[in-house]
PDB file of N, CA and C in Angstrom:
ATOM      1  N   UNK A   1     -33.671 -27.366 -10.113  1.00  0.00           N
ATOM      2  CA  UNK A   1     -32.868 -26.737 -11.135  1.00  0.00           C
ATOM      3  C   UNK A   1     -31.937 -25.684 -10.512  1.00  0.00           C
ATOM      4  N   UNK A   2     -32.711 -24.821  -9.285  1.00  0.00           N
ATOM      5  CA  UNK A   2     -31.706 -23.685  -8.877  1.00  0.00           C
ATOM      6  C   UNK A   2     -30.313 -24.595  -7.999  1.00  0.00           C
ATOM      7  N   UNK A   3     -30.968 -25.251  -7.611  1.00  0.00           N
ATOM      8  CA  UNK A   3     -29.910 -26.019  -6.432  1.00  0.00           C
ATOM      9  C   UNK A   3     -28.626 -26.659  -7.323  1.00  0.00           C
ATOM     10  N   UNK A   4     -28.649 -27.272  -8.811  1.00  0.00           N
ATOM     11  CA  UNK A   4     -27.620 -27.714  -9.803  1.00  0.00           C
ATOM     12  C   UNK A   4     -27.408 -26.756  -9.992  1.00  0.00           C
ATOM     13  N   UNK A   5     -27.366 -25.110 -10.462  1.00  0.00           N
ATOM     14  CA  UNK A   5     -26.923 -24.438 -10.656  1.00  0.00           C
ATOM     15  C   UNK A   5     -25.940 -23.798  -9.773  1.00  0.00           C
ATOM     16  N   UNK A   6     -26.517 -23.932  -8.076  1.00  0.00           N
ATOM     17  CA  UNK A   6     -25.848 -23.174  -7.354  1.00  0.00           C
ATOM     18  C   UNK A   6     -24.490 -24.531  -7.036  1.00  0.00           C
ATOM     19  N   UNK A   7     -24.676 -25.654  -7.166  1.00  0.00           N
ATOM     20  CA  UNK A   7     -23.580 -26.786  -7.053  1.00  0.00           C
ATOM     21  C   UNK A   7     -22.773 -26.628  -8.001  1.00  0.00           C
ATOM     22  N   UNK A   8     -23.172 -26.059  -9.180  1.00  0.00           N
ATOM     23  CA  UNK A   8     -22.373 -26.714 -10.375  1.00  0.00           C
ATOM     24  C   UNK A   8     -21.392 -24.860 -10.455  1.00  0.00           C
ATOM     25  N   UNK A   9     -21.684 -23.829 -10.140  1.00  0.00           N
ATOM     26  CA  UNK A   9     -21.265 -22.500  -9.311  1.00  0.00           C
ATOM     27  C   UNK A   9     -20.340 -22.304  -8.822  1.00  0.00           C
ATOM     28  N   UNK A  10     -20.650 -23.772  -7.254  1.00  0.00           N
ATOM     29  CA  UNK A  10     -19.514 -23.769  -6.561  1.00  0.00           C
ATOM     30  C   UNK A  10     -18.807 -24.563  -6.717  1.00  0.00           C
ATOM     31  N   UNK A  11     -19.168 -25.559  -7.436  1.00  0.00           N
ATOM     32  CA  UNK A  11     -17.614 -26.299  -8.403  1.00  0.00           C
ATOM     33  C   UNK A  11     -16.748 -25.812  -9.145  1.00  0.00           C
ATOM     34  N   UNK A  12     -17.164 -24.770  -9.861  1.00  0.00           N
ATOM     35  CA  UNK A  12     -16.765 -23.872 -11.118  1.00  0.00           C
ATOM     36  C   UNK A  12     -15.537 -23.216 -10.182  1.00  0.00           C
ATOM     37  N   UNK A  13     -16.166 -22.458  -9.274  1.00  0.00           N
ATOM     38  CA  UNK A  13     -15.256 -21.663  -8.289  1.00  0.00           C
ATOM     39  C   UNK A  13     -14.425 -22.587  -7.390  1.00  0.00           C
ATOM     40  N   UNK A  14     -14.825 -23.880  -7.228  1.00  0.00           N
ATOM     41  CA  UNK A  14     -13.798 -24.637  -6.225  1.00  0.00           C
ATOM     42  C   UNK A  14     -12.185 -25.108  -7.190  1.00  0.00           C
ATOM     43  N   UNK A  15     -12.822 -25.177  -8.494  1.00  0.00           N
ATOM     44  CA  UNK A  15     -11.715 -25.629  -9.535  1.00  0.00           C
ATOM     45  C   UNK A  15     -10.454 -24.211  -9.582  1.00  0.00           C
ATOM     46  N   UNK A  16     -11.675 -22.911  -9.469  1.00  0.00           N
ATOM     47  CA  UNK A  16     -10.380 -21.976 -10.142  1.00  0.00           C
ATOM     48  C   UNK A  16      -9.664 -21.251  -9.186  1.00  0.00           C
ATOM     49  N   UNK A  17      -9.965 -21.427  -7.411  1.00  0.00           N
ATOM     50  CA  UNK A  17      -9.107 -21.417  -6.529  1.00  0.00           C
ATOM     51  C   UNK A  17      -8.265 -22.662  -6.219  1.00  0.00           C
ATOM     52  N   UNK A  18      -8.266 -23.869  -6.947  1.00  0.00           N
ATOM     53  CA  UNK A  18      -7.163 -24.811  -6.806  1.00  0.00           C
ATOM     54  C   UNK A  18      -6.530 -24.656  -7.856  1.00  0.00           C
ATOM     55  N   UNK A  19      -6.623 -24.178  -9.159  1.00  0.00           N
ATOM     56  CA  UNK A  19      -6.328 -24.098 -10.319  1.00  0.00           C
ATOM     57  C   UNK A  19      -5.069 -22.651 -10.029  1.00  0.00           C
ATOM     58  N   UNK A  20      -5.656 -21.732  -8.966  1.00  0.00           N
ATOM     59  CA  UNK A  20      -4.943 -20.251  -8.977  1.00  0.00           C
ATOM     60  C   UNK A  20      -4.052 -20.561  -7.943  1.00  0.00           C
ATOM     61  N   UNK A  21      -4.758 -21.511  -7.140  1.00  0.00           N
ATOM     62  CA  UNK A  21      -3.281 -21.950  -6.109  1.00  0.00           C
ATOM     63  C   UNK A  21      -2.256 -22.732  -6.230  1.00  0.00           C
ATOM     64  N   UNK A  22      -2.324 -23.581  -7.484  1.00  0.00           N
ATOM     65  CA  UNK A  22      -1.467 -24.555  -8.255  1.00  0.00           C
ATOM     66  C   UNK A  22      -0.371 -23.545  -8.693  1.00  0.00           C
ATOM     67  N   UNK A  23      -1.191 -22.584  -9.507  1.00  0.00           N
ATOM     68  CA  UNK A  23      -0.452 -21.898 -10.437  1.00  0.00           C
ATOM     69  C   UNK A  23       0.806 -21.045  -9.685  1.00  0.00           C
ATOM     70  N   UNK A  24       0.522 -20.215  -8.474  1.00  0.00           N
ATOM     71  CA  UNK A  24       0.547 -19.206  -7.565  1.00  0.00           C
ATOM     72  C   UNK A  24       1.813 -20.129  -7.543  1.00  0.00           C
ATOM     73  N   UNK A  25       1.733 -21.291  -7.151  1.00  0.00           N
ATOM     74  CA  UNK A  25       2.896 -22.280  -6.048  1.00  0.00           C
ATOM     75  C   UNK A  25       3.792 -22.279  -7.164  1.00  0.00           C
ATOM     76  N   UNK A  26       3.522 -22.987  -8.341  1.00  0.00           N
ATOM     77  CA  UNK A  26       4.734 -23.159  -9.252  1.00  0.00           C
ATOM     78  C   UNK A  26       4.983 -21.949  -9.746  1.00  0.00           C
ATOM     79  N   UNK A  27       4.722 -20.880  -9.920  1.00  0.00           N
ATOM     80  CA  UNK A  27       5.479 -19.743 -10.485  1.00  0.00           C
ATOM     81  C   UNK A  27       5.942 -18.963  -9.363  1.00  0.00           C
ATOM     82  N   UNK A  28       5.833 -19.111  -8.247  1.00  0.00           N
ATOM     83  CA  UNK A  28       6.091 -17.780  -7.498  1.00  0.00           C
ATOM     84  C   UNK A  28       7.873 -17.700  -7.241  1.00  0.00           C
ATOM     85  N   UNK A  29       8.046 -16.115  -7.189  1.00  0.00           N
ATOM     86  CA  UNK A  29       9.847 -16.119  -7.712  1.00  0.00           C
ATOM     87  C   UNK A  29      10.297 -16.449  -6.331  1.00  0.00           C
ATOM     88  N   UNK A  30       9.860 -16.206  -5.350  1.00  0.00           N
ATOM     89  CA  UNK A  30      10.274 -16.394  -4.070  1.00  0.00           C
ATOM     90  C   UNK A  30       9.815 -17.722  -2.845  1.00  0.00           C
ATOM     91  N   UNK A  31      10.691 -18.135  -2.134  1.00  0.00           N
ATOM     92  CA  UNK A  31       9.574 -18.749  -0.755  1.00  0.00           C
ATOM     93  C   UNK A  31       9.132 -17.598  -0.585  1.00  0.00           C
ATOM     94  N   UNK A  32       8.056 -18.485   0.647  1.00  0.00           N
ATOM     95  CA  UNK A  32       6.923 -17.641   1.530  1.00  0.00           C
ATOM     96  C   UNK A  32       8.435 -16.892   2.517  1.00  0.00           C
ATOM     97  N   UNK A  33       9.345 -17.398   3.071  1.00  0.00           N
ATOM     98  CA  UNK A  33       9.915 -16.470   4.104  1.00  0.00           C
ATOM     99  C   UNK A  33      10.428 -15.116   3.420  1.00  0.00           C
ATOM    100  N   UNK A  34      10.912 -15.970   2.250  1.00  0.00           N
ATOM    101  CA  UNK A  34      11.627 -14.858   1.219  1.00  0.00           C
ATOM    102  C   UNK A  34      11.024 -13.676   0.785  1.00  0.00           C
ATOM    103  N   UNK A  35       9.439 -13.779   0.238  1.00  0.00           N
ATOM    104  CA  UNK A  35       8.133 -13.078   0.065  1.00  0.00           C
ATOM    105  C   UNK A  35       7.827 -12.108   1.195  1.00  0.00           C
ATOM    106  N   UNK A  36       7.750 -13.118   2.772  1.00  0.00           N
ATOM    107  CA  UNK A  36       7.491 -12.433   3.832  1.00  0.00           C
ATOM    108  C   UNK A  36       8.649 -11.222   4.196  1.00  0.00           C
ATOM    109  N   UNK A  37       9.801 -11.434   4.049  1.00  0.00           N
ATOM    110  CA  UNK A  37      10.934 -10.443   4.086  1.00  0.00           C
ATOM    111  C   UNK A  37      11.191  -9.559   3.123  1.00  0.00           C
ATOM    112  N   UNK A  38      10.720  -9.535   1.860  1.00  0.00           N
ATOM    113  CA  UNK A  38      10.582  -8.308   1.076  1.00  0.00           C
ATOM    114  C   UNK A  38       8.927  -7.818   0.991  1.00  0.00           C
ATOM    115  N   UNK A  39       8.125  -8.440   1.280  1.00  0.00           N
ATOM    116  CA  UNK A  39       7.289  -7.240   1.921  1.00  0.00           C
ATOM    117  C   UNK A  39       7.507  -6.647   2.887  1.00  0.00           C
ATOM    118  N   UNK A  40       8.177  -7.171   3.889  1.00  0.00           N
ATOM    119  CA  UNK A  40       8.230  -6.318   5.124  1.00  0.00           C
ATOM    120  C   UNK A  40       9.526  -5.073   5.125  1.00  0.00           C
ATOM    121  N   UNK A  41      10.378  -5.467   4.238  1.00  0.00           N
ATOM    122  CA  UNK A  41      11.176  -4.476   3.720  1.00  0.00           C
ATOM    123  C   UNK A  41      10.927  -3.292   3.134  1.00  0.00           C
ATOM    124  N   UNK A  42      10.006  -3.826   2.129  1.00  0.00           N
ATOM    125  CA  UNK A  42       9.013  -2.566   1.053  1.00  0.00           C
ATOM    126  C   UNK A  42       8.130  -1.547   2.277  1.00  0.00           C
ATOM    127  N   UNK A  43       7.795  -2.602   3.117  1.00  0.00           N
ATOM    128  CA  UNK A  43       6.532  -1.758   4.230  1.00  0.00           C
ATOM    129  C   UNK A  43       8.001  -0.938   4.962  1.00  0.00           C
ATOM    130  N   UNK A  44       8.760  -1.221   5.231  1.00  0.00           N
ATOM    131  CA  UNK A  44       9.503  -0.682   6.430  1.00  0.00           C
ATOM    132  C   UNK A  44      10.203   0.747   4.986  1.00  0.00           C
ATOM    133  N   UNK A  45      10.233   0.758   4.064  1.00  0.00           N
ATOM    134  CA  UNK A  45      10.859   1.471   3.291  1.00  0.00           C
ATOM    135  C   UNK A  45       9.870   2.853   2.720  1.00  0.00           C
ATOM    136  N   UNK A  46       8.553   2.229   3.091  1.00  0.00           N
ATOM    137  CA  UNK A  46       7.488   3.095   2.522  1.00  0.00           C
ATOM    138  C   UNK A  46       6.527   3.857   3.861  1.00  0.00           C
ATOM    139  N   UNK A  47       7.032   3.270   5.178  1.00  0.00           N
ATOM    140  CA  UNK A  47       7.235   4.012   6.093  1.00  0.00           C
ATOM    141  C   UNK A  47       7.917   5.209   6.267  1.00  0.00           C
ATOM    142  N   UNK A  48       9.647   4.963   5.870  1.00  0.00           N
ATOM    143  CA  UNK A  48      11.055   5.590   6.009  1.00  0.00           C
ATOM    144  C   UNK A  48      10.635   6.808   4.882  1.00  0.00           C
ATOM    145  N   UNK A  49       9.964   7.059   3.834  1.00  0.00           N
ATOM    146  CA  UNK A  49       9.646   7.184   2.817  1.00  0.00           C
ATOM    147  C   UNK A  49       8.321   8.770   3.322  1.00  0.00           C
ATOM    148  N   UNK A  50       7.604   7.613   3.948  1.00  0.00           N
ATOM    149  CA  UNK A  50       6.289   8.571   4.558  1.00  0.00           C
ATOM    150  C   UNK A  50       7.018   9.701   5.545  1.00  0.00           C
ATOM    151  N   UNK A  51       8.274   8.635   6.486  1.00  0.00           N
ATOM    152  CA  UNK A  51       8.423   9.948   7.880  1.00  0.00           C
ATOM    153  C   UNK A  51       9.407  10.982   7.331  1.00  0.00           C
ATOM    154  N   UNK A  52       9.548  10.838   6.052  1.00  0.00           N
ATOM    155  CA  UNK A  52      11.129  11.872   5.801  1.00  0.00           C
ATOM    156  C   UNK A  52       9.858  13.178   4.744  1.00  0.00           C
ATOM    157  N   UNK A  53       8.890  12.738   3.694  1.00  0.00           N
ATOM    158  CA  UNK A  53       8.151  13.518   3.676  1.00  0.00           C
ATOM    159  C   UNK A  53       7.591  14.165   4.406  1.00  0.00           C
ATOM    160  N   UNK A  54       6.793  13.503   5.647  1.00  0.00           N
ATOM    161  CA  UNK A  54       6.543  14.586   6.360  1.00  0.00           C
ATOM    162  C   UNK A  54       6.930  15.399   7.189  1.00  0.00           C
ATOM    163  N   UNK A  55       8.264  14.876   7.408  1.00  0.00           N
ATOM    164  CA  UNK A  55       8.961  16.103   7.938  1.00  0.00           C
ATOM    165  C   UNK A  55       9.538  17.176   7.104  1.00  0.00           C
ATOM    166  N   UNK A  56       9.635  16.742   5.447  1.00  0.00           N
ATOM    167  CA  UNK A  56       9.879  18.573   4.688  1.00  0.00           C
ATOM    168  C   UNK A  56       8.662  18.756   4.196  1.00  0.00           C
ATOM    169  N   UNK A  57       7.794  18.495   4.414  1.00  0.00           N
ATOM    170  CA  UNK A  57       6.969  19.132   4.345  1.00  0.00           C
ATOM    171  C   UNK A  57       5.779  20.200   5.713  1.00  0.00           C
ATOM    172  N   UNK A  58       6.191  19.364   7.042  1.00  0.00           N
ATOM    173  CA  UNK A  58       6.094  20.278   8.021  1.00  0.00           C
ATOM    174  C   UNK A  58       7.274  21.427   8.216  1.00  0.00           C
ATOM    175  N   UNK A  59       8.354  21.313   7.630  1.00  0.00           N
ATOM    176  CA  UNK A  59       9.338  22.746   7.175  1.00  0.00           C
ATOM    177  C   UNK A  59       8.889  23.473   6.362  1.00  0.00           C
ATOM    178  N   UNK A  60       8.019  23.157   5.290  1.00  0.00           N
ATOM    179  CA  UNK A  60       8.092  24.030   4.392  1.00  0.00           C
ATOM    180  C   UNK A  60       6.945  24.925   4.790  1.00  0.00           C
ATOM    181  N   UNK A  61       5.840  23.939   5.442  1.00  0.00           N
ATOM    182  CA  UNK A  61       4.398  25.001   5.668  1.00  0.00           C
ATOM    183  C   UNK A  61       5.435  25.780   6.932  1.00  0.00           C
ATOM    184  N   UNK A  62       6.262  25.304   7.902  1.00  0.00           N
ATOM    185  CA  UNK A  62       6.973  26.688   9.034  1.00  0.00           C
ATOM    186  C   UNK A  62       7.412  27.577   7.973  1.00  0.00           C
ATOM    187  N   UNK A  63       8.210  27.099   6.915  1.00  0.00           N
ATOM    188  CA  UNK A  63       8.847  28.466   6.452  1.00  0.00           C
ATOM    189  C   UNK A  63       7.828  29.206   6.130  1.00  0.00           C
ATOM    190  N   UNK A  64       6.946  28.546   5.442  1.00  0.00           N
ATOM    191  CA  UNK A  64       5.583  29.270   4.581  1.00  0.00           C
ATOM    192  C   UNK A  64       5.097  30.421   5.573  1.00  0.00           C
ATOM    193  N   UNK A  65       4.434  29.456   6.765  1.00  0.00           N
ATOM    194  CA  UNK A  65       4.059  30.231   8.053  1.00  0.00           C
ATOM    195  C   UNK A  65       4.811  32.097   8.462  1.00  0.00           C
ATOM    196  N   UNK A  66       6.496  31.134   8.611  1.00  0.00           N
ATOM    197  CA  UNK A  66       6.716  32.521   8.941  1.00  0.00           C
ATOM    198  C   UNK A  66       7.081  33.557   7.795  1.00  0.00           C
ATOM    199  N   UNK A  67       7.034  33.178   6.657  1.00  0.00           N
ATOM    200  CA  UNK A  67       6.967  34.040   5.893  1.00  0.00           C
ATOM    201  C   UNK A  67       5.645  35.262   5.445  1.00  0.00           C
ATOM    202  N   UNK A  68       4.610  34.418   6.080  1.00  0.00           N
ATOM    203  CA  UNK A  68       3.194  35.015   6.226  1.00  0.00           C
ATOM    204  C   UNK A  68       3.326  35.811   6.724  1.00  0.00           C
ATOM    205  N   UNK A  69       4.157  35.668   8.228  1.00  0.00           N
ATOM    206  CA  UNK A  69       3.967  36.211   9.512  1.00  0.00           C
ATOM    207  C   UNK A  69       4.813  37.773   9.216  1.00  0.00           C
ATOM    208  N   UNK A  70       5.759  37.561   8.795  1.00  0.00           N
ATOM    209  CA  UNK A  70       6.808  38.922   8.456  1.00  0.00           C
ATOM    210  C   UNK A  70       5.597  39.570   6.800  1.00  0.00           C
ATOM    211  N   UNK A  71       5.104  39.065   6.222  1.00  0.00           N
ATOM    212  CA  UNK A  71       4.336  39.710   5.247  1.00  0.00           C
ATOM    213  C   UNK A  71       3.127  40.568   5.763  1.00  0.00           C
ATOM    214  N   UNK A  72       2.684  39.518   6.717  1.00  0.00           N
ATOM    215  CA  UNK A  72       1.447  40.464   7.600  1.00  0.00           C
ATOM    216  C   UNK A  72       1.878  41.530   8.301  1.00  0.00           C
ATOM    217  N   UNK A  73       3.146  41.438   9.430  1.00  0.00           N
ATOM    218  CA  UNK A  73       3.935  42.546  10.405  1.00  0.00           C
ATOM    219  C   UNK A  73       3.516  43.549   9.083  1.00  0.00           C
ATOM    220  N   UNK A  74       4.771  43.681   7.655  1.00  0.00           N
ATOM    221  CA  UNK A  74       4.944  44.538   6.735  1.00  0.00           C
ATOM    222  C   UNK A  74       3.312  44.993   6.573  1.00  0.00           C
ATOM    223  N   UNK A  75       2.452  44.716   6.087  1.00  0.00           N
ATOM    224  CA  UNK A  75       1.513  44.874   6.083  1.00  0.00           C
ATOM    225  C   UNK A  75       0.898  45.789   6.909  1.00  0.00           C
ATOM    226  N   UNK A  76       0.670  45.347   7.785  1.00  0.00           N
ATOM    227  CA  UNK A  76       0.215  46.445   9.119  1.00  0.00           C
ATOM    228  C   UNK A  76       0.650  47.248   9.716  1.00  0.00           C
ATOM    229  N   UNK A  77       2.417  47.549   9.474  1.00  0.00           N
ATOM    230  CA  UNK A  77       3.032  48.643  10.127  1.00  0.00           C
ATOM    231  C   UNK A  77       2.909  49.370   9.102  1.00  0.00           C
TER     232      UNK A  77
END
């Protein structure tokens, strides 16, 4: 009984990855090269994206920094 269950399981699941890959093929808006070139666009954009944040934001903690730095001087003289 367990062994029809675990067959009849992996039939269930063999149908709805041919069923999702049928589907996948006829709807998809793009080819695969086409697909492959706007992900790699999106990745190269969300890179460009990452290195420009972190560079105002390593300005802002310097300004921050030296603004500390002249608050502390005031401070202690």
């Amino acid at each position: 009984m367990k062994t029809r269950n675990v067959f009849y399981g992996l039939g269930i699941l063999t149908a709805g990855l041919g069923i999702g890959t049928a589907m996948g093929l006829l709807y998809a808006p793009h080819s695969g090269r086409q697909t492959r070139k706007l992900i790699s666009r999106a990745a190269e954009d969300g890179a460009d994206f990452v290195a420009e944040r972190s560079r105002e934001i390593r300005k802002q903690a310097g300004d921050a920094f030296e603004r500390g730095k002249v608050l502390a001087t005031k401070l202690v003289a």
